[in-house]
C-alpha atoms as a PDB file:
ATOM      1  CA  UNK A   1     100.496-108.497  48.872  1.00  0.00           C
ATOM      2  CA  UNK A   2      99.884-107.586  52.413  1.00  0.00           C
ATOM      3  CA  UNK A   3     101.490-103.667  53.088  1.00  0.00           C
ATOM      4  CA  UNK A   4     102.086-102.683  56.413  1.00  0.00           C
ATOM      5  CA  UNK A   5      99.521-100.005  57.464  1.00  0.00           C
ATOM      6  CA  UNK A   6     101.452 -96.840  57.376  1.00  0.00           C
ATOM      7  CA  UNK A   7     102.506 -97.476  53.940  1.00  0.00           C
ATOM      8  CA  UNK A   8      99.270 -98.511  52.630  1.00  0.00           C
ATOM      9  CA  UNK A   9      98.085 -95.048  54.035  1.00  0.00           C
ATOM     10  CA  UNK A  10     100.443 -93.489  52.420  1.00  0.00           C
ATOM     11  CA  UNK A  11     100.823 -95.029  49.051  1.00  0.00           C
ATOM     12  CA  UNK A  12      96.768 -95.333  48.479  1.00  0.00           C
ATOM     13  CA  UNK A  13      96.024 -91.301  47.821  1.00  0.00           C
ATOM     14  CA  UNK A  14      98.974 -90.337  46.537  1.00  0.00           C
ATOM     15  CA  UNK A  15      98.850 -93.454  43.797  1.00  0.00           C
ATOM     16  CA  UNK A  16      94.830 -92.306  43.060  1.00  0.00           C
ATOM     17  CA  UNK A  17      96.821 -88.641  42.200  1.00  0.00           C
ATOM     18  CA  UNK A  18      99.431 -90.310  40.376  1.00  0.00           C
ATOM     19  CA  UNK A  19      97.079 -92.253  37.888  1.00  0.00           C
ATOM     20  CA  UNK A  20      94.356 -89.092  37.629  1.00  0.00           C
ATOM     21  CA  UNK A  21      97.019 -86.535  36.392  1.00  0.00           C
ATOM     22  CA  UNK A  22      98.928 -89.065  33.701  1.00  0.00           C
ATOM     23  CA  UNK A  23      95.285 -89.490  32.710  1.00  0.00           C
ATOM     24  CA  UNK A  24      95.425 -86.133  31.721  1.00  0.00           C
ATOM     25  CA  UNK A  25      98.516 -85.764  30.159  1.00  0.00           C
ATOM     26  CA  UNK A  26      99.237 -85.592  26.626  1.00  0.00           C
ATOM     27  CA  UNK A  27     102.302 -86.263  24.659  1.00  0.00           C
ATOM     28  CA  UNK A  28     103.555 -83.374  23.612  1.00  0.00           C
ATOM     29  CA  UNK A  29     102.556 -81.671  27.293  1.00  0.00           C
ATOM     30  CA  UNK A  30     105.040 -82.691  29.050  1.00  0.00           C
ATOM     31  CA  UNK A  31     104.838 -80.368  32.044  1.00  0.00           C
ATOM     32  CA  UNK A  32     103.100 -80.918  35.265  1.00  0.00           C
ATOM     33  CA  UNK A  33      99.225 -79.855  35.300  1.00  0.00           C
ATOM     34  CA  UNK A  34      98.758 -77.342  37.745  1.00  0.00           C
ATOM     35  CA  UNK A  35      97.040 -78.400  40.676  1.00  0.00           C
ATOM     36  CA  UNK A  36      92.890 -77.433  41.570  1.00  0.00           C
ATOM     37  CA  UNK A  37      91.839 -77.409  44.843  1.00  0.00           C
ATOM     38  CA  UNK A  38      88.552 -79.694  45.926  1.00  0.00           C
ATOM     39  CA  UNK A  39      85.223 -77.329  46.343  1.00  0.00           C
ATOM     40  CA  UNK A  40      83.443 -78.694  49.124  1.00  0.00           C
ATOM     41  CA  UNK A  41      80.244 -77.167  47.457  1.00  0.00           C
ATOM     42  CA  UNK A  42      80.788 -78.329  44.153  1.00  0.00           C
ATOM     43  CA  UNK A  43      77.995 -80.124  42.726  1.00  0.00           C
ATOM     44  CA  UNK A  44      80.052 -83.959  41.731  1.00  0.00           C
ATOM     45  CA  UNK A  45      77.586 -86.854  40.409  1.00  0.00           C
ATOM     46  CA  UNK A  46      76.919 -90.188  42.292  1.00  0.00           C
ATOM     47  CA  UNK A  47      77.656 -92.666  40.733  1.00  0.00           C
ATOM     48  CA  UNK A  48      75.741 -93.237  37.834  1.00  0.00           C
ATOM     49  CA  UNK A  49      72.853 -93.159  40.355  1.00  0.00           C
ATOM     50  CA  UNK A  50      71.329 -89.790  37.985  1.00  0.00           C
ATOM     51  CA  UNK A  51      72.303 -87.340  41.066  1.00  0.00           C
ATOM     52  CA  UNK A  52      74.214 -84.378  40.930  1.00  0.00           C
ATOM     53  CA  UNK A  53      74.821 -83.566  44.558  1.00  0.00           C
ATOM     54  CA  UNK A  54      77.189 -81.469  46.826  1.00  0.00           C
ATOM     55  CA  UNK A  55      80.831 -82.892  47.867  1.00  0.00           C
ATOM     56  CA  UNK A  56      79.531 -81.918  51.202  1.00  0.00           C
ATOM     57  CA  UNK A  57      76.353 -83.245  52.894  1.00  0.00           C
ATOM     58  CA  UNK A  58      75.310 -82.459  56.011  1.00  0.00           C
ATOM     59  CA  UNK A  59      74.464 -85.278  58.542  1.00  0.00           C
ATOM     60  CA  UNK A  60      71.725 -85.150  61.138  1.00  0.00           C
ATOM     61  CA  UNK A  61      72.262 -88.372  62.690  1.00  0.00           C
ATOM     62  CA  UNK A  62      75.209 -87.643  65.534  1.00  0.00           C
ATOM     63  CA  UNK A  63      74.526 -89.824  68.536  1.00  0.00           C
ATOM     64  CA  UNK A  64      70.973 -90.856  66.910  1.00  0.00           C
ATOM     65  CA  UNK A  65      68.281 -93.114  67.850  1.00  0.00           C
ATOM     66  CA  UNK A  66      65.175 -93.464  69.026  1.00  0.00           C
ATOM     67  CA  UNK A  67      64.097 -90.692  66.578  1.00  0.00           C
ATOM     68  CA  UNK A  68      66.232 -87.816  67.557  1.00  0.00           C
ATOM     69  CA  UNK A  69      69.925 -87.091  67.550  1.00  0.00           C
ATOM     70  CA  UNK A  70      72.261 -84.413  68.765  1.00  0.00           C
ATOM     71  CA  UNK A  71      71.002 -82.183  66.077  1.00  0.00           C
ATOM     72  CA  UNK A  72      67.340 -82.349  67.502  1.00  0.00           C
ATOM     73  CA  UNK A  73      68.288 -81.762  70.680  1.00  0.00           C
ATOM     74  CA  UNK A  74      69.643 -78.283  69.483  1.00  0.00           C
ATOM     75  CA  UNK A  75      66.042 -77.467  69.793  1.00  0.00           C
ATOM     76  CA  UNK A  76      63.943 -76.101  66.590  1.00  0.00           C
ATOM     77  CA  UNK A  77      65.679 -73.079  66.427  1.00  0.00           C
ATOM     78  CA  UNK A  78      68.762 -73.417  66.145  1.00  0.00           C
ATOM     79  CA  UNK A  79      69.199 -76.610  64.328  1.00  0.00           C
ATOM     80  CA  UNK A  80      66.703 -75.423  61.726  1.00  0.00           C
ATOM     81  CA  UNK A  81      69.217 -72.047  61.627  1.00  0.00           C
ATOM     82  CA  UNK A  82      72.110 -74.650  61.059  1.00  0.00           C
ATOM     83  CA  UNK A  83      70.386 -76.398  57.860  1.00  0.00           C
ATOM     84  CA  UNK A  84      69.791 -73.142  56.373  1.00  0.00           C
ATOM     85  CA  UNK A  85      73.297 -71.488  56.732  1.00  0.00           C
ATOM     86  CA  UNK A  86      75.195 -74.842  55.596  1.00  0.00           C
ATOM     87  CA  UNK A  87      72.656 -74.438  52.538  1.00  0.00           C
ATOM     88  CA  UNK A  88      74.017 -70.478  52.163  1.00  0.00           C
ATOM     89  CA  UNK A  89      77.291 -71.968  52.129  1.00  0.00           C
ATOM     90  CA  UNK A  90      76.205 -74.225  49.384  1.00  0.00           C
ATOM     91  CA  UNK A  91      75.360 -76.955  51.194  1.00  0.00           C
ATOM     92  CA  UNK A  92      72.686 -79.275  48.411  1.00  0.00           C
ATOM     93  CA  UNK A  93      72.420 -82.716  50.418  1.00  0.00           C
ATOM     94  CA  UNK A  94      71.436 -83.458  53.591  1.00  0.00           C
ATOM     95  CA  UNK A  95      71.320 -86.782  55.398  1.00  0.00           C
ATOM     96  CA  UNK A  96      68.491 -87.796  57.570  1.00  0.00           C
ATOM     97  CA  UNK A  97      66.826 -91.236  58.825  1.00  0.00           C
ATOM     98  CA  UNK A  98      63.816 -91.763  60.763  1.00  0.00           C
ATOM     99  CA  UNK A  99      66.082 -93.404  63.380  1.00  0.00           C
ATOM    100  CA  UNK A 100      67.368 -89.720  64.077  1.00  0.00           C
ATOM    101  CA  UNK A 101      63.832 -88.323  63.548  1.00  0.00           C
ATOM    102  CA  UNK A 102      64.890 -84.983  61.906  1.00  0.00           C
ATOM    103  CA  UNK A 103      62.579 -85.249  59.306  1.00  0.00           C
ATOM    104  CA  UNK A 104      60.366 -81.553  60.018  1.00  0.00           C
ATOM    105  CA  UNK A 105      63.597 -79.963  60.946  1.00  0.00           C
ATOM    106  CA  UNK A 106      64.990 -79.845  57.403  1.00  0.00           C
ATOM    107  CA  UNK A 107      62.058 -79.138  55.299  1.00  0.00           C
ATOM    108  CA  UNK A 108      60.935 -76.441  57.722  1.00  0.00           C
ATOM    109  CA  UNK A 109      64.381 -74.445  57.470  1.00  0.00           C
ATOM    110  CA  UNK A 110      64.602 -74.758  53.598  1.00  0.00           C
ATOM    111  CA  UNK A 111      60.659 -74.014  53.151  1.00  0.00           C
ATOM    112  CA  UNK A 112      61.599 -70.933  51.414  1.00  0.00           C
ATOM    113  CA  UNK A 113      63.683 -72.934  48.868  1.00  0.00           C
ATOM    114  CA  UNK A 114      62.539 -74.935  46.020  1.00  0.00           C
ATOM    115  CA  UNK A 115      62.642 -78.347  46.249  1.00  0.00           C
ATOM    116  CA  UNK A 116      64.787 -79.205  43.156  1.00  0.00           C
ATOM    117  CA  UNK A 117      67.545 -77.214  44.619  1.00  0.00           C
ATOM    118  CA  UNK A 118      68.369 -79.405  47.069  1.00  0.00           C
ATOM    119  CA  UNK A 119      68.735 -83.443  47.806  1.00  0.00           C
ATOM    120  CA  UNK A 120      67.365 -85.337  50.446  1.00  0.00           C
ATOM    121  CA  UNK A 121      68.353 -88.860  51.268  1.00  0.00           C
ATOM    122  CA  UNK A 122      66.927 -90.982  54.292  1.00  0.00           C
ATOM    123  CA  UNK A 123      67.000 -93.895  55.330  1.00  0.00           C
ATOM    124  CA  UNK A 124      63.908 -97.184  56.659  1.00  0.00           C
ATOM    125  CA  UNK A 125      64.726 -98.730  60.326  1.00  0.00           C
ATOM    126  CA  UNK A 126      64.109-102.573  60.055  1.00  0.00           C
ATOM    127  CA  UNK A 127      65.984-103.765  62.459  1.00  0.00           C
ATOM    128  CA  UNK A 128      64.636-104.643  65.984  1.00  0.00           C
ATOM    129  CA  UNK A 129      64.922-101.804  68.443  1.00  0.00           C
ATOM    130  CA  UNK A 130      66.023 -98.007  67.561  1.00  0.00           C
ATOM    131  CA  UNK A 131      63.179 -96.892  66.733  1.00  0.00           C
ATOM    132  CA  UNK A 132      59.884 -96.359  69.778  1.00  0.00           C
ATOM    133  CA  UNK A 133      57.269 -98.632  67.661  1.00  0.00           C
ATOM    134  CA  UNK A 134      58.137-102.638  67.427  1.00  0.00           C
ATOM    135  CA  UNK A 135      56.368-102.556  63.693  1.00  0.00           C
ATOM    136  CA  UNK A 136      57.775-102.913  60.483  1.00  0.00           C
ATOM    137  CA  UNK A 137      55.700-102.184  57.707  1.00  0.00           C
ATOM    138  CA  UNK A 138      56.778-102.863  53.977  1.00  0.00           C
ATOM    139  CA  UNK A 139      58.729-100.179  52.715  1.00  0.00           C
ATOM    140  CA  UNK A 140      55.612 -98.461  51.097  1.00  0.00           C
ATOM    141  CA  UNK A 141      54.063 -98.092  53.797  1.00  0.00           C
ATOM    142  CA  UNK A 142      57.144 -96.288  55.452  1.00  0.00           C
ATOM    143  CA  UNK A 143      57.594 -94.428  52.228  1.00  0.00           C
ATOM    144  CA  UNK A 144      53.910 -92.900  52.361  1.00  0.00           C
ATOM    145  CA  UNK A 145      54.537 -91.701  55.414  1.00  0.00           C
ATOM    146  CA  UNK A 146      58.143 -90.070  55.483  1.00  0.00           C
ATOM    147  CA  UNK A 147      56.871 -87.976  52.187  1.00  0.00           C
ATOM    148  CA  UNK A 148      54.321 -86.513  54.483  1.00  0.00           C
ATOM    149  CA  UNK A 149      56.383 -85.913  56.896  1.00  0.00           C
ATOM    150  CA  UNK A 150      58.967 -84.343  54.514  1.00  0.00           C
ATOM    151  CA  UNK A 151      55.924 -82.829  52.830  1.00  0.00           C
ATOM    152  CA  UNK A 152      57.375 -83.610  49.382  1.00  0.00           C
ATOM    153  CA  UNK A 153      56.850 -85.682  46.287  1.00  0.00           C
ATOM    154  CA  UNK A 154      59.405 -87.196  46.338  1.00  0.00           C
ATOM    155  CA  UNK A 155      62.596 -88.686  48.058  1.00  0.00           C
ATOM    156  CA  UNK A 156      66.419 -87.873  46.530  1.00  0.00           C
ATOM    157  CA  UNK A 157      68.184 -90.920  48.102  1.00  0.00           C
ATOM    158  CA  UNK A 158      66.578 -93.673  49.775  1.00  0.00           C
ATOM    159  CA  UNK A 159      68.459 -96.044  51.690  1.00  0.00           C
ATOM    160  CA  UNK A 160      68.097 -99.298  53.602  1.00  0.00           C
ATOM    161  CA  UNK A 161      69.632 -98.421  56.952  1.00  0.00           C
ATOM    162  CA  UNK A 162      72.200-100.786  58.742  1.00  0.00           C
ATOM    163  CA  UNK A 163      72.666-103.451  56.822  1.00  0.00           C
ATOM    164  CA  UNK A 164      75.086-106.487  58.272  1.00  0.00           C
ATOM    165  CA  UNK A 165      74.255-109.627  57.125  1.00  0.00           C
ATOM    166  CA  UNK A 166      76.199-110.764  53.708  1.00  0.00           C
ATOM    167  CA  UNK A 167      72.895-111.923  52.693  1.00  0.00           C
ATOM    168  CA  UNK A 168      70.984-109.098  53.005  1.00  0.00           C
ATOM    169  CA  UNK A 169      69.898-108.892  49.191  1.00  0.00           C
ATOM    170  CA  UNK A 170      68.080-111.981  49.919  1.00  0.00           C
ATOM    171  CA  UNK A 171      66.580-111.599  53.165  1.00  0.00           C
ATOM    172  CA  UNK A 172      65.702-107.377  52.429  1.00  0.00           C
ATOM    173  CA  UNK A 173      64.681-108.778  48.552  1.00  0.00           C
ATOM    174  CA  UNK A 174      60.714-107.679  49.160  1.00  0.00           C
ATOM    175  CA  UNK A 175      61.502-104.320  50.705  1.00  0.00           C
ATOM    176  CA  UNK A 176      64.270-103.745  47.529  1.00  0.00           C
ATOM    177  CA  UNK A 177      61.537-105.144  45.109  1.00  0.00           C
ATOM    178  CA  UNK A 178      58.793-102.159  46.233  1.00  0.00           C
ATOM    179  CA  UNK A 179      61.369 -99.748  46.861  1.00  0.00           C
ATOM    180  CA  UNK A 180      62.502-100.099  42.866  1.00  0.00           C
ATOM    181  CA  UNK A 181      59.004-100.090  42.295  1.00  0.00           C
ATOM    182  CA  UNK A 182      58.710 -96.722  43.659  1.00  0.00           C
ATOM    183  CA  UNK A 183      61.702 -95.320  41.994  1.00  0.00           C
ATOM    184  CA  UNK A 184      59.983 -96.609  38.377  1.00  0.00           C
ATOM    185  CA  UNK A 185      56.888 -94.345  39.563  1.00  0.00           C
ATOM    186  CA  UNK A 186      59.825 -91.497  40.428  1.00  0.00           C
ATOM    187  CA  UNK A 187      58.633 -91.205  44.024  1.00  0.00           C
ATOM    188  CA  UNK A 188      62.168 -92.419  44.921  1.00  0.00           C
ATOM    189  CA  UNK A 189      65.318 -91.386  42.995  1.00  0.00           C
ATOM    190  CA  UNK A 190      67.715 -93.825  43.276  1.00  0.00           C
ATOM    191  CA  UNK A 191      68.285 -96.289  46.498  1.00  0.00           C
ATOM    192  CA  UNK A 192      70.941 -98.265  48.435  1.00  0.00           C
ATOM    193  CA  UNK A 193      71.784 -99.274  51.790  1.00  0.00           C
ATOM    194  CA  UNK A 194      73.890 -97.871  54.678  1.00  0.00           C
ATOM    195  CA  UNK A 195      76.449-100.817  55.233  1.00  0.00           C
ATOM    196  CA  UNK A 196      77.655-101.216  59.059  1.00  0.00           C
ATOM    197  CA  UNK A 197      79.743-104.765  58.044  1.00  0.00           C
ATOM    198  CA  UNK A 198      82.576-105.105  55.667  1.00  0.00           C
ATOM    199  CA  UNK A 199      80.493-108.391  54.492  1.00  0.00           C
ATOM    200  CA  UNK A 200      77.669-106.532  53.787  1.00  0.00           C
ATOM    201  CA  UNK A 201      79.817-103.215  52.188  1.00  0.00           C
ATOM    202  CA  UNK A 202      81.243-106.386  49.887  1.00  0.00           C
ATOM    203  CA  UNK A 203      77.392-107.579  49.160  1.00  0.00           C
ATOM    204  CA  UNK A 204      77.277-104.349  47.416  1.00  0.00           C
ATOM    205  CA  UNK A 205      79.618-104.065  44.567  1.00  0.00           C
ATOM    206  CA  UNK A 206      77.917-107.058  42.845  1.00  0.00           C
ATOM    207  CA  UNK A 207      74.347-106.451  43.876  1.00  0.00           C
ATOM    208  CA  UNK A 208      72.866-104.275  40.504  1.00  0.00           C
ATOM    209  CA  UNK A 209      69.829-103.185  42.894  1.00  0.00           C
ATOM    210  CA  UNK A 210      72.099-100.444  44.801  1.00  0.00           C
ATOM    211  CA  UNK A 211      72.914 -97.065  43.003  1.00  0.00           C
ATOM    212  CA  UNK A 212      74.704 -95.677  46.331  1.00  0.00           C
ATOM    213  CA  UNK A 213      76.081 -97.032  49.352  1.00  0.00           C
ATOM    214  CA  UNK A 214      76.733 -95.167  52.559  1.00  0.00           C
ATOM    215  CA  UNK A 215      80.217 -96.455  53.910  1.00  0.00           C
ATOM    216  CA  UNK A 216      82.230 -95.356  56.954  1.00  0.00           C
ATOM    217  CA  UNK A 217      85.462 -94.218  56.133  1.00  0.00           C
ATOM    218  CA  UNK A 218      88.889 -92.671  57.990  1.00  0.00           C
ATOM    219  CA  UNK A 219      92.225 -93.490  57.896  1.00  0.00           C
ATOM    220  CA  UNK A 220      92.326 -94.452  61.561  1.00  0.00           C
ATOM    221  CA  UNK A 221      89.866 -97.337  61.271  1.00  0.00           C
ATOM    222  CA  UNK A 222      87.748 -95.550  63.851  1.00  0.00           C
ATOM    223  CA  UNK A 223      84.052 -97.032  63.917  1.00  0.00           C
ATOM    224  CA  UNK A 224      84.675 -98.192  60.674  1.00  0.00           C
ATOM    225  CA  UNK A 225      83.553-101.763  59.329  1.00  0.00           C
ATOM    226  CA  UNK A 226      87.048-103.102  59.274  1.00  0.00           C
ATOM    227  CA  UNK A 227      91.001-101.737  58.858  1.00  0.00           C
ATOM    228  CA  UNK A 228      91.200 -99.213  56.270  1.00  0.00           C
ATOM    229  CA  UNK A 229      93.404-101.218  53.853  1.00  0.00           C
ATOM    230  CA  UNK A 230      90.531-104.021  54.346  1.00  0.00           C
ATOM    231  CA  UNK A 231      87.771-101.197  53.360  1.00  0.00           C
ATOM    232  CA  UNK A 232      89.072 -99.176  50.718  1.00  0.00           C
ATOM    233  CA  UNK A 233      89.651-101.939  48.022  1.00  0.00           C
ATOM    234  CA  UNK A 234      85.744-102.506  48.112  1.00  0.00           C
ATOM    235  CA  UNK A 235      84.933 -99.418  48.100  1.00  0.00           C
ATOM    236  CA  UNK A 236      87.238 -99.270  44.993  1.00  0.00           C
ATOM    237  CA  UNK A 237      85.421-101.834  43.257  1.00  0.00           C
ATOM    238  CA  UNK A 238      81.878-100.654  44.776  1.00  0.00           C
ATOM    239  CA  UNK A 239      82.691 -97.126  42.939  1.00  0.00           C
ATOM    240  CA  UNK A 240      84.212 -99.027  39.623  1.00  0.00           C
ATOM    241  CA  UNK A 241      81.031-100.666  39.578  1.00  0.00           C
ATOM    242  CA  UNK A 242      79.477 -97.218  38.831  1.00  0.00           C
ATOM    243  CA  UNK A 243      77.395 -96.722  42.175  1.00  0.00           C
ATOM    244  CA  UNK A 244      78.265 -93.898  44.351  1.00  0.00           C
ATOM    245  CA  UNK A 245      79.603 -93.419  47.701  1.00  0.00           C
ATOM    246  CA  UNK A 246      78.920 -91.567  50.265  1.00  0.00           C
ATOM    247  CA  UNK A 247      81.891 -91.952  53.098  1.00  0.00           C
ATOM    248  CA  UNK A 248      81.167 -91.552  56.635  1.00  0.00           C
ATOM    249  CA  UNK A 249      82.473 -91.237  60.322  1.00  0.00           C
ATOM    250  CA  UNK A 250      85.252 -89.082  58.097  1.00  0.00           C
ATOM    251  CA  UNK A 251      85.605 -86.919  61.533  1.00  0.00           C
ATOM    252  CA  UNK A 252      85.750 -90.065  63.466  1.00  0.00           C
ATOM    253  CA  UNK A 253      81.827 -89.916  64.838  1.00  0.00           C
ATOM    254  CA  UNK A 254      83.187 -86.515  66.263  1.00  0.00           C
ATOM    255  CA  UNK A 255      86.131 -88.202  67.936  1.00  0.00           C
ATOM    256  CA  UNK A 256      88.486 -85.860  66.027  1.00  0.00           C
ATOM    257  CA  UNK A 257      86.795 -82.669  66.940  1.00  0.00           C
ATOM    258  CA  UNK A 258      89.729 -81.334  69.099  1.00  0.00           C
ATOM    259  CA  UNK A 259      92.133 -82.789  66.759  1.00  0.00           C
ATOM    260  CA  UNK A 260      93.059 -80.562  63.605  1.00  0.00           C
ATOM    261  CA  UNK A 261      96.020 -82.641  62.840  1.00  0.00           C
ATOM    262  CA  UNK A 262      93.986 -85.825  62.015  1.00  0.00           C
ATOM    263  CA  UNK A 263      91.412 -84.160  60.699  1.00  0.00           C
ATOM    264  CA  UNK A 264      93.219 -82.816  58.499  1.00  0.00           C
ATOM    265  CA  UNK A 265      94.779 -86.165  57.246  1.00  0.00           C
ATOM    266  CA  UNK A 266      91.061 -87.669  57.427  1.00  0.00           C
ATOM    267  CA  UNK A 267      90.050 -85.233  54.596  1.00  0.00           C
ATOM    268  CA  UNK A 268      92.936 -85.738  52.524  1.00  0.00           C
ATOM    269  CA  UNK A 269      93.113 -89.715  52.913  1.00  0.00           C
ATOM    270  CA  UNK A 270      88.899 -89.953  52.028  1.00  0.00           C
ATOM    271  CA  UNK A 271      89.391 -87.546  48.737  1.00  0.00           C
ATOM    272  CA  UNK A 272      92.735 -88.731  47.645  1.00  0.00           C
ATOM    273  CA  UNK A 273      91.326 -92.026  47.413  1.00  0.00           C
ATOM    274  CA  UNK A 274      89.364 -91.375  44.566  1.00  0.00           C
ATOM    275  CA  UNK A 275      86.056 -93.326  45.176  1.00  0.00           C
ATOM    276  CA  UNK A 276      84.247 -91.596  47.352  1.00  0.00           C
ATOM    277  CA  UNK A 277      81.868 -88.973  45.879  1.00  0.00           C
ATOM    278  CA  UNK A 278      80.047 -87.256  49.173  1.00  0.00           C
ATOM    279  CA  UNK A 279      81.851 -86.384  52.530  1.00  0.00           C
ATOM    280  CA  UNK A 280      78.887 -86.725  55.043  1.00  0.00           C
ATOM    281  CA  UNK A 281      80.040 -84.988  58.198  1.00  0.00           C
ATOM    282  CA  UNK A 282      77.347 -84.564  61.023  1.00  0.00           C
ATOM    283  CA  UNK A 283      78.406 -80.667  61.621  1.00  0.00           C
ATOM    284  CA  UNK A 284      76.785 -79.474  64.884  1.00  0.00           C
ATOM    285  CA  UNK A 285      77.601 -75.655  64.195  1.00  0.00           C
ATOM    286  CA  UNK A 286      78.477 -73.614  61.176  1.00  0.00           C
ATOM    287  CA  UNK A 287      82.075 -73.267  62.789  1.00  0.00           C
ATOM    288  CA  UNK A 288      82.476 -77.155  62.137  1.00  0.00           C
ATOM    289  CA  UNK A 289      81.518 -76.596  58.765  1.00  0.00           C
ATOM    290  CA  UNK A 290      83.452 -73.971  58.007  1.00  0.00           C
ATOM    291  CA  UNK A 291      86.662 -76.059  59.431  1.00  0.00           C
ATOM    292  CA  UNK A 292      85.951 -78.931  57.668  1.00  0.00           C
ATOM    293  CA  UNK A 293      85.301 -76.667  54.327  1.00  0.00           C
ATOM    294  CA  UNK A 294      88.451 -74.880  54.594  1.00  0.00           C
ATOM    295  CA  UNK A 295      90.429 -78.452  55.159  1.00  0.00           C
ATOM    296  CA  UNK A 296      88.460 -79.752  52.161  1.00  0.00           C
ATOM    297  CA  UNK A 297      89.991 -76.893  49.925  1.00  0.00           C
ATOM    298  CA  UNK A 298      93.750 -77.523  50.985  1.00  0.00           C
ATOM    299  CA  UNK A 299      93.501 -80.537  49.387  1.00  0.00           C
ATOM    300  CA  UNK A 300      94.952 -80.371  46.063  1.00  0.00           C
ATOM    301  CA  UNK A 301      93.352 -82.548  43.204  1.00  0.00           C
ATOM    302  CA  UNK A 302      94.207 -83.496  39.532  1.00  0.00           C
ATOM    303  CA  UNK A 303      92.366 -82.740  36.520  1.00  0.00           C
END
């Protein structure tokens, strides 16, 4: 059945709410549970990916390419001051790529933390362009060298970034085959891909190779892969299929900045839907984080 679009925005959260709390019911309770609040801190798992990461994850990727972003053009100081208050807020994940070359920034502002209290995830560049260097070197190679740059042991999350093509468990099948390789020596995680195509997003809920998929997600369809009502069911069966989800572009790539309204509505559409684990939001002060924490909490959940 095809709904119109205002009613499939407003029957798809409040039906995820509907199910969760009869879930929870009993027979002989017949009163309504009380409602809980979402934590944007609270630690939720992905998937069944072995994580236990933050609702909220900081991005570092606004306007990125190239190897820097908005956040490294902050300058050292104060974006390195940024990663280290969201992480006093409670903050555990943090989203980087080598496309937005923020790398040093984050391990530098959390070098007085240890490294199994908080996640990383990043992402490989193989497309053409994006990043200065026209090499692509097998995903070990890339690997070897983000851990130094990260000067860790080991990578949370490691994604392929940008994926398109429908067929891009075939034609990415070497890089996936040495990047499970490195998970089975624990130098990775758990992997997936960053999908930027509803075919590709679709690719993912029957390809067993991806624990978590970065998706872009709003109720407004802005720089998403296709129409919400389009999105959502895959995501649906992506998340059924036990991998996580990480939802994106939740502020609208920063479109919605001066609009509290839809923002607002943005929050409550992505967690009412029920299948998306992380809200990565690329925060460029702690004043955006606080907002988008305190819009986070006004949205009642079931239990």
């Amino acid at each position: 059945m095809n709904y119109p679009r205002r009613q499939f925005l407003k029957t798809t959260a409040a039906g995820v709410g509907v199910v969760l709390l009869g879930s929870c019911r009993t027979a002989s309770d017949s009163r309504p549970a009380a409602p809980k609040n979402f934590d944007p801190f609270a630690t939720v798992p992905l998937g069944r990916s072995g994580l236990k990461v933050s609702r909220f994850c900081l991005g570092t990727g606004m306007k990125g390419g190239k190897r820097e972003s908005n956040h490294t053009r902050m300058g050292k100081e104060k974006f390195e001051r940024l990663i280290h208050e969201a992480y006093d807020r409670g903050t555990r994940l943090f989203d980087l790529a080598d496309l937005y070359g923020t790398h040093p920034y984050v391990i530098s502002a959390l070098r007085d933390i240890r490294r199994d209290r908080f996640q990383i995830t990043t992402k490989i560049w193989f497309r053409p362009g994006g990043i200065p260097e026209p090499e692509r070197p097998d995903a070990d190679v890339i690997v070897a060298r983000f851990l130094k740059e990260l000067r860790t042991d080991y990578i949370d999350l490691l994604l392929l970034h940008c994926v398109v093509s429908p067929k891009w468990p075939q034609e990415l099948a070497r890089q996936m085959e040495i990047i499970a390789k490195l998970k089975q020596k624990g130098v990775v995680r758990a992997h997936g891909v960053s999908c930027h195509s509803l075919a590709a997003l679709e690719a993912c809920a029957t390809e067993p190779w991806v624990d978590s998929v970065h998706t872009r997600i709003n109720p407004f369809g802005m720089s998403m892969d296709d129409k919400p009502e389009k999105v959502v069911p895959v995501l649906q069966r992506i998340h059924a299929a036990g991998k996580g989800v990480v939802g994106m572009k939740i502020i609208g790539e920063g479109r919605l900045r001066n609009d509290p309204e839809k923002r607002s509505e943005s929050v409550r559409f992505t967690l009412g839907l029920g299948c998306v684990d992380v809200l990565n939001v690329g925060c460029e002060s702690t004043t955006e984080i606080d907002d988008l924490s305190d819009r986070v909490r006004a949205v009642p959940q079931r239990v």
